[in-house]
Protein backbone atom coordinates (compact mmCIF):
# COMPACT_ATOMS: atom_id res chain seq x y z
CA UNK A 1 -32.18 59.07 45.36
CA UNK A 2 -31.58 55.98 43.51
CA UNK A 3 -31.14 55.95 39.79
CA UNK A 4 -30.09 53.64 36.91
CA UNK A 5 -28.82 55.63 33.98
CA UNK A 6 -28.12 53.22 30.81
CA UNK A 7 -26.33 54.12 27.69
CA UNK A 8 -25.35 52.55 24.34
CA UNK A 9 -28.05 51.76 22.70
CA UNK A 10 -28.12 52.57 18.84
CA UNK A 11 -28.49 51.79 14.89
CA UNK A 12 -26.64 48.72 13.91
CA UNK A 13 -27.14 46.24 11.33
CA UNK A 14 -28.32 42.51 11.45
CA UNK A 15 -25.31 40.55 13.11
CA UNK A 16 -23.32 43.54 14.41
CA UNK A 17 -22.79 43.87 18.00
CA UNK A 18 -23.63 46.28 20.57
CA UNK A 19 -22.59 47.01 24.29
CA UNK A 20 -24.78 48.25 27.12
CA UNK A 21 -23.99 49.80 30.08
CA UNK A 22 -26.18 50.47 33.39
CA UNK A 23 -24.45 52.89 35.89
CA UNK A 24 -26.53 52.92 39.24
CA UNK A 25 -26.03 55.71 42.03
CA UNK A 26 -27.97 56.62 45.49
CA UNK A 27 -27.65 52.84 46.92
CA UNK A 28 -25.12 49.77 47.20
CA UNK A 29 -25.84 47.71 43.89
CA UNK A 30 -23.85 44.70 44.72
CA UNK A 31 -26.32 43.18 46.88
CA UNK A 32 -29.24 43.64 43.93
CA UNK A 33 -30.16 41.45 41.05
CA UNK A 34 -29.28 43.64 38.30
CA UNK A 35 -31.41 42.48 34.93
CA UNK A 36 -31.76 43.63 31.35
CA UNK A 37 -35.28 43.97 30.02
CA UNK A 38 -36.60 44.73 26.93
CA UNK A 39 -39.76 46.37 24.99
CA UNK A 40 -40.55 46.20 21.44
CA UNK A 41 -43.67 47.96 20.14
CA UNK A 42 -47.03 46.49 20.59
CA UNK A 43 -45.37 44.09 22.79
CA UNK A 44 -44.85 43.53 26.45
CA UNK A 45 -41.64 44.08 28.22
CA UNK A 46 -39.76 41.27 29.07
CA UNK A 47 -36.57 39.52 30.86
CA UNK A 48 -33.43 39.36 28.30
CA UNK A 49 -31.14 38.65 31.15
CA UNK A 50 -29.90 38.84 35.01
CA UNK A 51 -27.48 38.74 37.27
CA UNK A 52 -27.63 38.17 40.69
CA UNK A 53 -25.26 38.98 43.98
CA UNK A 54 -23.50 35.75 43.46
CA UNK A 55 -23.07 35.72 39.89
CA UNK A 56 -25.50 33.17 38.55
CA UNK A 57 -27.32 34.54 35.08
CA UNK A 58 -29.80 33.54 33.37
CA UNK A 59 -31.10 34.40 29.85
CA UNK A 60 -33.88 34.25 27.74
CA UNK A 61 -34.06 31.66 25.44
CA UNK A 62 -33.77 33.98 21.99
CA UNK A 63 -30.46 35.25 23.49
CA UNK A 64 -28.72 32.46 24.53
CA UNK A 65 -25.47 32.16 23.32
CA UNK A 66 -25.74 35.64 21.37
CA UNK A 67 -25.85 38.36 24.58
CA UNK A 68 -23.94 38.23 28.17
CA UNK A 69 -24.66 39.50 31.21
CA UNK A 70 -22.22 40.68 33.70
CA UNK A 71 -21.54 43.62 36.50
CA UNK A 72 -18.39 45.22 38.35
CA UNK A 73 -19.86 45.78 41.53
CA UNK A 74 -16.79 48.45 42.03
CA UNK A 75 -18.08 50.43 39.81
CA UNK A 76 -22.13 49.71 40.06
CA UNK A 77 -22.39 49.06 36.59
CA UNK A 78 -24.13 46.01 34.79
CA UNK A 79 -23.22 45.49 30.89
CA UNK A 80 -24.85 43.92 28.18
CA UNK A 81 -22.91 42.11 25.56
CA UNK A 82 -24.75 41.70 22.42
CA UNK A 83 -23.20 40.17 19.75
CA UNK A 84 -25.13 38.72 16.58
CA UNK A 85 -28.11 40.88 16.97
CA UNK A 86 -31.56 40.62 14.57
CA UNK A 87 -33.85 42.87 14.19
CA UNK A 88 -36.00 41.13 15.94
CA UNK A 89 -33.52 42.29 18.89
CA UNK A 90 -34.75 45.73 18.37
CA UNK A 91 -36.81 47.40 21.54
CA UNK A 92 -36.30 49.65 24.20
CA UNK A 93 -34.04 48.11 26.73
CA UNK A 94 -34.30 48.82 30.21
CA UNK A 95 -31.61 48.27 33.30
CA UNK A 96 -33.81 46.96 36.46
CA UNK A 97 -31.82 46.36 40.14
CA UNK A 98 -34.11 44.32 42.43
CA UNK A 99 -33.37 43.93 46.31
CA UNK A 100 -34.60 41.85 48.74
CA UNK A 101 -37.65 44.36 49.60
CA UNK A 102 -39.41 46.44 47.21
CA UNK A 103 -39.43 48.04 44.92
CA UNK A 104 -37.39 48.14 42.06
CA UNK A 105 -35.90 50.13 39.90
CA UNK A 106 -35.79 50.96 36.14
CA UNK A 107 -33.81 52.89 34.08
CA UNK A 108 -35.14 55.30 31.37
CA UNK A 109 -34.48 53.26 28.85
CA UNK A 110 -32.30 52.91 25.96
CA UNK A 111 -33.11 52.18 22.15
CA UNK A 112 -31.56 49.43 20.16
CA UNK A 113 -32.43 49.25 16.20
CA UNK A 114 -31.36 46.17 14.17
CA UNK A 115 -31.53 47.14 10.65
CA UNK A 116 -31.78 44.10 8.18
């Protein structure tokens, strides 16, 4: 059974910094595109940020510069760095590995709070 479990998510205040982790088990992660979405309420979910195999990323223009991506395939684990964070930043996020064939999977989800 594959699952993505993420964790630390949290309270923080405008321009503090948090750290997520996704930890995948059941399946070989390094050949996935691991990504980072997000959901804010009333809104749809979108891409913050992704990872593939190789090691290209790419980011979403409101996080540029402010969150990295990265993975240790050794350990099946993607992070998110998020440094300078607005509350605007605040959502659900949500770990996501995509293969070559479907489907994908999501994590349960982990809240992030900016307080101003």
């Amino acid at each position: 059974q594959v699952q993505l479990v993420e964790s630390g998510g949290g309270l923080v205040q405008t321009g503090g910094s948090l750290r997520l982790s996704c930890v995948g088990s059941g399946t070989i992660f390094s050949f996935a595109a691991m990504g980072w979405y997000r959901q804010a309420p009333g809104k749809q979910r979108e891409l913050v940020a992704r990872v593939i195999s190789g090691g290209r990323t790419n980011y979403a223009d409101s996080v540029k510069g402010r969150f990295t991506i990265s993975r240790d395939n050794a350990k099946n684990t993607v992070y998110l760095q998020m440094n300078s964070l607005r509350p605007e930043d605040t959502a659900v996020y949500y770990c996501n590995a995509q293969f070559t064939h479907p489907p994908d999977y999501w994590g349960q989800g982990t809240q992030v709070t900016v307080s101003s």
